[in-house]
PDB file of N, CA and C in Angstrom:
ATOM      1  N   UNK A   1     196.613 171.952-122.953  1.00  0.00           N
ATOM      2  CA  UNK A   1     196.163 171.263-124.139  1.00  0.00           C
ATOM      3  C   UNK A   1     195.241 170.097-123.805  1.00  0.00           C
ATOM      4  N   UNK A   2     195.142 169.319-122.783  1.00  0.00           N
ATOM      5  CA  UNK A   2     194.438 168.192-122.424  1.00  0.00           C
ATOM      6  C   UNK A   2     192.811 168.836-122.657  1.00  0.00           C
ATOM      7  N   UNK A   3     192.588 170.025-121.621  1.00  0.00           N
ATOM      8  CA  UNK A   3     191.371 170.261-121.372  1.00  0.00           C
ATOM      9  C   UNK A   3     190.676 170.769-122.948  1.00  0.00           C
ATOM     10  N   UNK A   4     191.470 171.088-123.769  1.00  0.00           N
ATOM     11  CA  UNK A   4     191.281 171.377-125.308  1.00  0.00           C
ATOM     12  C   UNK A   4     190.908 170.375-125.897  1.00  0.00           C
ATOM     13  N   UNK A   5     191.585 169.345-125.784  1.00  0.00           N
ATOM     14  CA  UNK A   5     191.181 168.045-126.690  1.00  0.00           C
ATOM     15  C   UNK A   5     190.418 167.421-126.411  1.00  0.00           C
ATOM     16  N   UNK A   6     190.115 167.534-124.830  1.00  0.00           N
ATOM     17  CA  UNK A   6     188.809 167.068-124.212  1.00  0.00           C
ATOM     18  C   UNK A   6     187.437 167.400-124.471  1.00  0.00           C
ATOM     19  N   UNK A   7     187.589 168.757-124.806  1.00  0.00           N
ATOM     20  CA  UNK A   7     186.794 169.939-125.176  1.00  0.00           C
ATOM     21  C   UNK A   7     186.463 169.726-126.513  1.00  0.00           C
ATOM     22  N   UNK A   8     187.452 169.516-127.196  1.00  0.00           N
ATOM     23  CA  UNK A   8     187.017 168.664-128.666  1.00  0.00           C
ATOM     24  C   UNK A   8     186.590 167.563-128.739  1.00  0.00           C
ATOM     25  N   UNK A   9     187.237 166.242-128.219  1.00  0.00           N
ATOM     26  CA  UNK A   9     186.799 165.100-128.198  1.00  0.00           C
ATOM     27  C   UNK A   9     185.059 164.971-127.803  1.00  0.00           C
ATOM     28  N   UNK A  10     184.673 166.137-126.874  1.00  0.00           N
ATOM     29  CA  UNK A  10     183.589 165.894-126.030  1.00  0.00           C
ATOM     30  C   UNK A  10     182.502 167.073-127.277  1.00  0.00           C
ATOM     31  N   UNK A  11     183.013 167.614-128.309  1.00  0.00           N
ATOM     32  CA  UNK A  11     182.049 168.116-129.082  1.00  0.00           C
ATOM     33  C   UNK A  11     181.406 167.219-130.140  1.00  0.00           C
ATOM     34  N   UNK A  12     183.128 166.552-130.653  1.00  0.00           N
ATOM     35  CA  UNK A  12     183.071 165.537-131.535  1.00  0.00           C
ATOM     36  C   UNK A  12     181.791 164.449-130.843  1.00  0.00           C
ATOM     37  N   UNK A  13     181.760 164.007-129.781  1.00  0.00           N
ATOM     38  CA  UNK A  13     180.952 163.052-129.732  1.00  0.00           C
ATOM     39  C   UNK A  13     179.680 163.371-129.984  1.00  0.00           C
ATOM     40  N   UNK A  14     179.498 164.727-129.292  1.00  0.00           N
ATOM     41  CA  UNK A  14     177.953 165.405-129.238  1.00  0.00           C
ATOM     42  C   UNK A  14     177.802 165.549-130.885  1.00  0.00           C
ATOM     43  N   UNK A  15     178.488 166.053-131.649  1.00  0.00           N
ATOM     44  CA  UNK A  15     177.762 166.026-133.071  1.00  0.00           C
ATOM     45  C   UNK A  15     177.800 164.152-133.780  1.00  0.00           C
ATOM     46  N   UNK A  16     178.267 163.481-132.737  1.00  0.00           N
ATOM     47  CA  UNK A  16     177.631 161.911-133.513  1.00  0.00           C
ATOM     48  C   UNK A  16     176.780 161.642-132.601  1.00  0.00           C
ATOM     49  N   UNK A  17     176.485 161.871-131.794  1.00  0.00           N
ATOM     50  CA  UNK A  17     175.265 161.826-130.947  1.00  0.00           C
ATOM     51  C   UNK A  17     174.212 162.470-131.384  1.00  0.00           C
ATOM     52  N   UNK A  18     174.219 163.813-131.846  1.00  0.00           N
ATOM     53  CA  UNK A  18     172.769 164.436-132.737  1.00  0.00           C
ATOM     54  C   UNK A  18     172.482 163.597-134.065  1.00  0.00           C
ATOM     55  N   UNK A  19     173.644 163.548-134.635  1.00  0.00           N
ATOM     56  CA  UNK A  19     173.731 162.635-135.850  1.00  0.00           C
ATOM     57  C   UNK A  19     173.242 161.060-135.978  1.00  0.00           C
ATOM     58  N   UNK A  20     173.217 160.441-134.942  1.00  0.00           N
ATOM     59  CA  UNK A  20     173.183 159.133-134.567  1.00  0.00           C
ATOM     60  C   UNK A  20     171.474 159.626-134.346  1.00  0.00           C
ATOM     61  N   UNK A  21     171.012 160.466-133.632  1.00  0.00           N
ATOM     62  CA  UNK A  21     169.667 160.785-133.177  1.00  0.00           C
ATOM     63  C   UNK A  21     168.487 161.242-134.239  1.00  0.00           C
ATOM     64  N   UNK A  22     169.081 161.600-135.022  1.00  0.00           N
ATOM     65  CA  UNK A  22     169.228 162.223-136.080  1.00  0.00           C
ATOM     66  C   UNK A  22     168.704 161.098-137.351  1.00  0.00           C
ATOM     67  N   UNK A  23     169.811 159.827-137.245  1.00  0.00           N
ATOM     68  CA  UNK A  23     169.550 158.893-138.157  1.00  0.00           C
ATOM     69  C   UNK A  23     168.092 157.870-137.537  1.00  0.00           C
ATOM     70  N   UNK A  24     168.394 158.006-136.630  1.00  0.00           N
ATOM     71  CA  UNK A  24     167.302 157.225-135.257  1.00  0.00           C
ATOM     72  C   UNK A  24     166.026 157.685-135.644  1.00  0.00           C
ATOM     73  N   UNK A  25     165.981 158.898-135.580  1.00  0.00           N
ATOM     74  CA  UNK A  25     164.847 159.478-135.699  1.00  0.00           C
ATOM     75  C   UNK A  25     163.856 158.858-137.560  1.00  0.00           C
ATOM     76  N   UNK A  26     164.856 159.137-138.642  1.00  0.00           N
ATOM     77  CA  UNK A  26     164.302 159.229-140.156  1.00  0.00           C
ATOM     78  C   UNK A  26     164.255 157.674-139.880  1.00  0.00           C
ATOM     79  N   UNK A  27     165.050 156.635-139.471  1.00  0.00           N
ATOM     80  CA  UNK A  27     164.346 155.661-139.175  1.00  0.00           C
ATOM     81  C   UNK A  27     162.957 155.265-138.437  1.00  0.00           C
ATOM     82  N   UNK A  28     162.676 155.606-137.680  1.00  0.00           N
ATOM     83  CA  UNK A  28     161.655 155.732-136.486  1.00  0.00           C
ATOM     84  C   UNK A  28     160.041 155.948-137.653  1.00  0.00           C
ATOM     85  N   UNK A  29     160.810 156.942-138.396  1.00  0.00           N
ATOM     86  CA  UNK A  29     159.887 157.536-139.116  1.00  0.00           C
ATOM     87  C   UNK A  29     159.133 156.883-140.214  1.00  0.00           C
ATOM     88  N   UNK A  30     160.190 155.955-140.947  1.00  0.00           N
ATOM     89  CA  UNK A  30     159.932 154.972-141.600  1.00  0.00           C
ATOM     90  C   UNK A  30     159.349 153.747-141.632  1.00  0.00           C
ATOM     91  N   UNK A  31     159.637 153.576-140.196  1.00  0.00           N
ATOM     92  CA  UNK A  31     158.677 152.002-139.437  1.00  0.00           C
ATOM     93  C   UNK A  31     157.389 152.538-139.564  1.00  0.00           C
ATOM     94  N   UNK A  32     157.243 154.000-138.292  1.00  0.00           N
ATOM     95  CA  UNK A  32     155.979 154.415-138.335  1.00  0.00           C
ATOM     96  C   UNK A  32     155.017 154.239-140.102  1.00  0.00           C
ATOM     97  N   UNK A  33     155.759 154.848-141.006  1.00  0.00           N
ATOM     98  CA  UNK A  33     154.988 154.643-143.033  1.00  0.00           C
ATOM     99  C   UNK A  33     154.563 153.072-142.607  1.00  0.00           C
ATOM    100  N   UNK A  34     155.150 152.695-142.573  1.00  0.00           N
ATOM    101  CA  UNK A  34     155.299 151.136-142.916  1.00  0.00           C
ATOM    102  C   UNK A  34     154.029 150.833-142.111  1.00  0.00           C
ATOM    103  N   UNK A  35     154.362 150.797-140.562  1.00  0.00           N
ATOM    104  CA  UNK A  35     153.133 149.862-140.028  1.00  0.00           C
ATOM    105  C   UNK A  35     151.689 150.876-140.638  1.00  0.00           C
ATOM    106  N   UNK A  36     151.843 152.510-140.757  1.00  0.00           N
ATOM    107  CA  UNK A  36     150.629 153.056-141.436  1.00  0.00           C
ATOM    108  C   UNK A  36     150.136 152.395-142.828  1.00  0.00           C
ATOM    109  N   UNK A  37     151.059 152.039-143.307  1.00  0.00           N
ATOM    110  CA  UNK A  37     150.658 151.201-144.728  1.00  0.00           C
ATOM    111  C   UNK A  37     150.050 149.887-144.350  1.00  0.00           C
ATOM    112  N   UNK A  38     150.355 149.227-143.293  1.00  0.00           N
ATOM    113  CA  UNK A  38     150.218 147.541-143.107  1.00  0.00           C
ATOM    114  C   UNK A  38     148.662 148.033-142.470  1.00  0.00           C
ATOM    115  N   UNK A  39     148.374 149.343-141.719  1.00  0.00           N
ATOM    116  CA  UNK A  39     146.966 149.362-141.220  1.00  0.00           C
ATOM    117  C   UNK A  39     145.801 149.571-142.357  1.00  0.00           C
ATOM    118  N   UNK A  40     146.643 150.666-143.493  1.00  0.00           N
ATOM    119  CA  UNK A  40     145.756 150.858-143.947  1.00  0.00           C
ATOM    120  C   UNK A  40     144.917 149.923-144.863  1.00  0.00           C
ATOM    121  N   UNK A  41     145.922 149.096-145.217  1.00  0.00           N
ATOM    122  CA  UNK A  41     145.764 147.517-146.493  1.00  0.00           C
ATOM    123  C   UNK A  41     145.481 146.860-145.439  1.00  0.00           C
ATOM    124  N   UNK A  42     145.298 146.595-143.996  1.00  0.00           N
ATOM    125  CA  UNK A  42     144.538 145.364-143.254  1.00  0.00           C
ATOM    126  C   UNK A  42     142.893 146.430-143.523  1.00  0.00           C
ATOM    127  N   UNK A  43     142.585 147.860-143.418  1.00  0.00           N
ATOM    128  CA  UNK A  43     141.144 148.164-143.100  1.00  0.00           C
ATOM    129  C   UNK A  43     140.817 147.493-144.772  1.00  0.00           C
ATOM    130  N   UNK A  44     141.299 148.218-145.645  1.00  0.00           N
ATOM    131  CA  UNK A  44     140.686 147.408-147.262  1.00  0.00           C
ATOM    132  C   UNK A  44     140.547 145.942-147.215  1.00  0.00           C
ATOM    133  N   UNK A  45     141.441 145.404-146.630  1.00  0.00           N
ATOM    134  CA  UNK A  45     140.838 144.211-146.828  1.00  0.00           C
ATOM    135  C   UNK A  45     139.780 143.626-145.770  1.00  0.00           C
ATOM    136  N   UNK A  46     139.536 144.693-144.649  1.00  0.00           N
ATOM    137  CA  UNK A  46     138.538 144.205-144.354  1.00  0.00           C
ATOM    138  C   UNK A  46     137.096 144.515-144.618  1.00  0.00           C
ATOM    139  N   UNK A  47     136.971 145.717-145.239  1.00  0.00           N
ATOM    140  CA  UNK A  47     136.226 146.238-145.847  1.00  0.00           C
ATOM    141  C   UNK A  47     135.614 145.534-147.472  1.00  0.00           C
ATOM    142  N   UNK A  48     136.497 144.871-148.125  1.00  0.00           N
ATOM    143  CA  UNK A  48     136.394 144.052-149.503  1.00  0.00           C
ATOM    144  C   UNK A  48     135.986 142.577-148.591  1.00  0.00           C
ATOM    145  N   UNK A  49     136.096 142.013-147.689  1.00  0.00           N
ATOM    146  CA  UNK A  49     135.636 141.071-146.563  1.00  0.00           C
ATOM    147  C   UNK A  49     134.170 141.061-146.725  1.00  0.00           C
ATOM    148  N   UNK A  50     134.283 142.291-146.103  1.00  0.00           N
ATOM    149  CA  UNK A  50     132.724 142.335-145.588  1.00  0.00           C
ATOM    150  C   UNK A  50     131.681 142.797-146.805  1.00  0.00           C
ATOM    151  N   UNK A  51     132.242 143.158-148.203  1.00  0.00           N
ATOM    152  CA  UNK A  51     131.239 143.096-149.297  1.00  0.00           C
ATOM    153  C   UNK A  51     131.286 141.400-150.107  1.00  0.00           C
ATOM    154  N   UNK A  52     132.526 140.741-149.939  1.00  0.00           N
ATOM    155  CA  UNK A  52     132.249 139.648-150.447  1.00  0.00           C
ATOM    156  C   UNK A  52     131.595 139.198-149.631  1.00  0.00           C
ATOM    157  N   UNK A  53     131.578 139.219-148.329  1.00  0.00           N
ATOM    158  CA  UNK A  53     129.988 138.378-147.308  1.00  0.00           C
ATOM    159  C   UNK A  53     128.949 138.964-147.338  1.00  0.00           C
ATOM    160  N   UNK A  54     128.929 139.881-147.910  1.00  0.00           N
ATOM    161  CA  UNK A  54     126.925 140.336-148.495  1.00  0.00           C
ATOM    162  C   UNK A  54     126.708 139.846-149.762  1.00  0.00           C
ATOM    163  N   UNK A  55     127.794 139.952-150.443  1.00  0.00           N
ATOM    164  CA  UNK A  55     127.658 139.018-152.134  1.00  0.00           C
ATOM    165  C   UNK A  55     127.196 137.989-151.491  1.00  0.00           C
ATOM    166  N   UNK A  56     128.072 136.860-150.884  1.00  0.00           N
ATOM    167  CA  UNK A  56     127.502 135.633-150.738  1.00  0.00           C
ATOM    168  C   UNK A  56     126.390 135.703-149.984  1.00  0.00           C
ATOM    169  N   UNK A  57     125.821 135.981-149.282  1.00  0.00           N
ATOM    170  CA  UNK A  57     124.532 136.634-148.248  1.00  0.00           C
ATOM    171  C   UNK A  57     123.667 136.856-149.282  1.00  0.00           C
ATOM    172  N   UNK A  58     123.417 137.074-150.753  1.00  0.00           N
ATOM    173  CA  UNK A  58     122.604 137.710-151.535  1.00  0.00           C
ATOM    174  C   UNK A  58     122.303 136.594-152.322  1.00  0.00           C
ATOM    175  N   UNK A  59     123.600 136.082-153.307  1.00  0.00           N
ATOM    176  CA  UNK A  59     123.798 134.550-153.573  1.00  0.00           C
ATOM    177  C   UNK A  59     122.830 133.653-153.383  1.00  0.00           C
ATOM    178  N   UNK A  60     123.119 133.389-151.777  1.00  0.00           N
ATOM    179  CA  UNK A  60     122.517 132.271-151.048  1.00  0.00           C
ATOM    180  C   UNK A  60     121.108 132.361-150.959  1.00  0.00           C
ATOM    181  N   UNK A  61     120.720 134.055-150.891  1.00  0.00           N
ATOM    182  CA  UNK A  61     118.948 133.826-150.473  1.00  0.00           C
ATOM    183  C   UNK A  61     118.646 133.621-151.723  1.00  0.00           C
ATOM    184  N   UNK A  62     119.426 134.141-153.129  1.00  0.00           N
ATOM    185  CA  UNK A  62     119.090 133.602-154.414  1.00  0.00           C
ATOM    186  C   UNK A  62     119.279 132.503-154.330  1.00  0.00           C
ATOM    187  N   UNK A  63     119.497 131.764-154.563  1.00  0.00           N
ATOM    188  CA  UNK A  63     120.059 130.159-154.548  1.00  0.00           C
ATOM    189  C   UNK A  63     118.939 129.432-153.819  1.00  0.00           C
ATOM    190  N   UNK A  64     118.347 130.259-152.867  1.00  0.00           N
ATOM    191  CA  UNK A  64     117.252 129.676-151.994  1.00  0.00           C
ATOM    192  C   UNK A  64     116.191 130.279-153.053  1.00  0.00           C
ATOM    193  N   UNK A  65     115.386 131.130-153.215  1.00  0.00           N
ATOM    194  CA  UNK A  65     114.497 131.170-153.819  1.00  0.00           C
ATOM    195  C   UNK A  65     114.339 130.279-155.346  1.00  0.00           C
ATOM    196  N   UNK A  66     115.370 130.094-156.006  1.00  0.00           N
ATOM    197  CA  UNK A  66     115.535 129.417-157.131  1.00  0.00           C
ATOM    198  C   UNK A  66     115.028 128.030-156.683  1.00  0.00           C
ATOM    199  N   UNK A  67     115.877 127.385-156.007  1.00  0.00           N
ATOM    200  CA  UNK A  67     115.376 126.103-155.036  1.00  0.00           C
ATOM    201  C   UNK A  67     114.270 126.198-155.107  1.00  0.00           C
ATOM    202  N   UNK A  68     113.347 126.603-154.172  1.00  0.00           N
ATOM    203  CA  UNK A  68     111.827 126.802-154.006  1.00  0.00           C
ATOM    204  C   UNK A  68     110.832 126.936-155.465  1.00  0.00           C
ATOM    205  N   UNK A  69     111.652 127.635-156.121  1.00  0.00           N
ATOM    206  CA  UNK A  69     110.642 128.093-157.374  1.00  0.00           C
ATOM    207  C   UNK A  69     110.874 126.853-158.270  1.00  0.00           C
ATOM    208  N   UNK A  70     111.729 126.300-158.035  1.00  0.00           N
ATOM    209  CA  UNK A  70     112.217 124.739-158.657  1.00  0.00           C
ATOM    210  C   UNK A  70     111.508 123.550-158.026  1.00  0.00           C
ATOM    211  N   UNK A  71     111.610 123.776-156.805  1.00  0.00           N
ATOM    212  CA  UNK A  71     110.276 122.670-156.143  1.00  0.00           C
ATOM    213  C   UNK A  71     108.770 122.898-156.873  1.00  0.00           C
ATOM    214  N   UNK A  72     108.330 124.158-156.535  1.00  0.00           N
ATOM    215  CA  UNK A  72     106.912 124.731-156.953  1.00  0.00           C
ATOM    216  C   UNK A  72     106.644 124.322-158.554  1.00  0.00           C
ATOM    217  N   UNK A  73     107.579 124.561-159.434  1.00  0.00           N
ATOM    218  CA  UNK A  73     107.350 124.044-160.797  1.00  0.00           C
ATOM    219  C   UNK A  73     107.505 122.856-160.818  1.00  0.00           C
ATOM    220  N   UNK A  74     108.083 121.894-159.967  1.00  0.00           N
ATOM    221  CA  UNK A  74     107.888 120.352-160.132  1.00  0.00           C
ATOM    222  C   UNK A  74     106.557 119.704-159.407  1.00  0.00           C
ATOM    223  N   UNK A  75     106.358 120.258-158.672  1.00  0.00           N
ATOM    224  CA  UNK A  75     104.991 119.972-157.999  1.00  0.00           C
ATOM    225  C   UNK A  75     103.699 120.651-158.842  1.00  0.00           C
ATOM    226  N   UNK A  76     104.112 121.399-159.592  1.00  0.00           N
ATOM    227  CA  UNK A  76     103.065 121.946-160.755  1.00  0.00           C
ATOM    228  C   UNK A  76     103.023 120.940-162.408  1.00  0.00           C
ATOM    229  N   UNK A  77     104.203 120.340-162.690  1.00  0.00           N
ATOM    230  CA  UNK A  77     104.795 119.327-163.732  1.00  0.00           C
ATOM    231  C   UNK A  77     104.070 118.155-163.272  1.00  0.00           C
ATOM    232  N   UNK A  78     104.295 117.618-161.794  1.00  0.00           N
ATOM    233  CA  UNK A  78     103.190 116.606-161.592  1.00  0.00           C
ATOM    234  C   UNK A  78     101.741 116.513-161.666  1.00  0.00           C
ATOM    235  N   UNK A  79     101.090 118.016-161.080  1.00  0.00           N
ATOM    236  CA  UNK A  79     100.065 118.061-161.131  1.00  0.00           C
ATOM    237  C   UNK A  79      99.165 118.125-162.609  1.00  0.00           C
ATOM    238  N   UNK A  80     100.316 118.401-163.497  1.00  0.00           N
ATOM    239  CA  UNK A  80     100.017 118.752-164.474  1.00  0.00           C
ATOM    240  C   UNK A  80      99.372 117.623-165.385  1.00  0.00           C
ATOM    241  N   UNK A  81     100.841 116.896-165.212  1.00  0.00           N
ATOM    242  CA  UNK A  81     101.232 115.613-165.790  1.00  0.00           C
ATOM    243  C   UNK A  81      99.715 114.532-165.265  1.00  0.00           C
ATOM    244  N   UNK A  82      98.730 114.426-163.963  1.00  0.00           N
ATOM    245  CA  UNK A  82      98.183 114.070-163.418  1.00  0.00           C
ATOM    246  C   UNK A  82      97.207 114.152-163.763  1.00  0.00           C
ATOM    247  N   UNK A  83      96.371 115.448-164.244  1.00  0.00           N
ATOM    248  CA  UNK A  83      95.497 115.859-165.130  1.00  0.00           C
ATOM    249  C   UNK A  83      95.276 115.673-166.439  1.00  0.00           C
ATOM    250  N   UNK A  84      96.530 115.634-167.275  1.00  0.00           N
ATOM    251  CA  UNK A  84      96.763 115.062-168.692  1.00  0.00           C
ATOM    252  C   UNK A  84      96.385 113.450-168.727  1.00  0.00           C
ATOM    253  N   UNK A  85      96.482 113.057-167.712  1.00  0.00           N
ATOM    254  CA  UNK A  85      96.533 111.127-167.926  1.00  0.00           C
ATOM    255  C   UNK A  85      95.003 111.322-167.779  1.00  0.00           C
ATOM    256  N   UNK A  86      94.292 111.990-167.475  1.00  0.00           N
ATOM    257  CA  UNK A  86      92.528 112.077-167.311  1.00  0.00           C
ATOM    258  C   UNK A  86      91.958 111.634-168.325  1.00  0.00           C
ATOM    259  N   UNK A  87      92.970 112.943-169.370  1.00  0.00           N
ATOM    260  CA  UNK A  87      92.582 113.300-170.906  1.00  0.00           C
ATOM    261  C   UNK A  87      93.246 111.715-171.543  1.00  0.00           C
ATOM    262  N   UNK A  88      92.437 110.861-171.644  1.00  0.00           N
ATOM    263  CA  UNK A  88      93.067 109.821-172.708  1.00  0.00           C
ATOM    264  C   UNK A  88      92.554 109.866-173.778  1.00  0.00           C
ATOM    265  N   UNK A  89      93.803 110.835-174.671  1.00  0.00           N
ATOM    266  CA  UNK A  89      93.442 110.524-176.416  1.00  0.00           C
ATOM    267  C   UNK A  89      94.157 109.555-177.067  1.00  0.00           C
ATOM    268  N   UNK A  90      92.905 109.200-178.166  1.00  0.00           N
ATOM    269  CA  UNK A  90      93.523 107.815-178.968  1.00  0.00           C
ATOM    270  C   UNK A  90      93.548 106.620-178.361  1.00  0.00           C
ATOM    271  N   UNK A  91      92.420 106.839-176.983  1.00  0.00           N
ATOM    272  CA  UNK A  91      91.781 105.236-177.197  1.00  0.00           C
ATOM    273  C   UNK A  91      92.853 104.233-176.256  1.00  0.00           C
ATOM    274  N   UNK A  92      93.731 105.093-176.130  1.00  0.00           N
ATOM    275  CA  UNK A  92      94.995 104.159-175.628  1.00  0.00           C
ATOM    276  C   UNK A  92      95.072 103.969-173.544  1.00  0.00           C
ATOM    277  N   UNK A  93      94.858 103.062-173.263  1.00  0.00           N
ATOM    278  CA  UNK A  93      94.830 103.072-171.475  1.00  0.00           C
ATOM    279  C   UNK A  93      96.118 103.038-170.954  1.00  0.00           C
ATOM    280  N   UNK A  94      96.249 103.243-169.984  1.00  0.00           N
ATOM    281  CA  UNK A  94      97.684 102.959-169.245  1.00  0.00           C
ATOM    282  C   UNK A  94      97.181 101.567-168.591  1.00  0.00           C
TER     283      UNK A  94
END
């Protein structure tokens, strides 16, 4: 009877050992989802990254040309303004 119960005892373990391997494994499996999810939401956000830095990249050269076209019409307002004081109507001098 010893070598029987041994014989059992030693099956019993092997089916919590597949079982244990078993649970090991559908875990294993689950980290793996997980960090696949954490890669795939780090590429989107780096991808939504790199279109908000061409927005601002687009922005800015706008922002620059506006500037400029804002200088150019004030330097045209003076010149303007410069030419008008030529024209004195109504007699009146500065």
């Amino acid at each position: 009877e010893g070598v029987i119960e041994a014989a059992d005892r030693s099956a019993e373990l092997a089916e919590a050992t597949v079982a244990a391997t078993r649970q090991q494994k559908a875990e294993t499996e689950k980290v793996v989802q997980a960090v696949s999810e954490v890669a795939s939401v780090a590429e989107e956000n780096a991808a939504a990254t790199e279109e908000v830095s061409a927005a601002v990249e687009e922005q800015t050269a706008s922002m620059e040309e506006i500037s400029t076209a804002a200088q150019e019409l004030a330097e045209m307002a003076g010149r303007l303004q410069a030419t008008v004081v030529k024209f004195n109507v109504g007699g009146e001098t500065e």
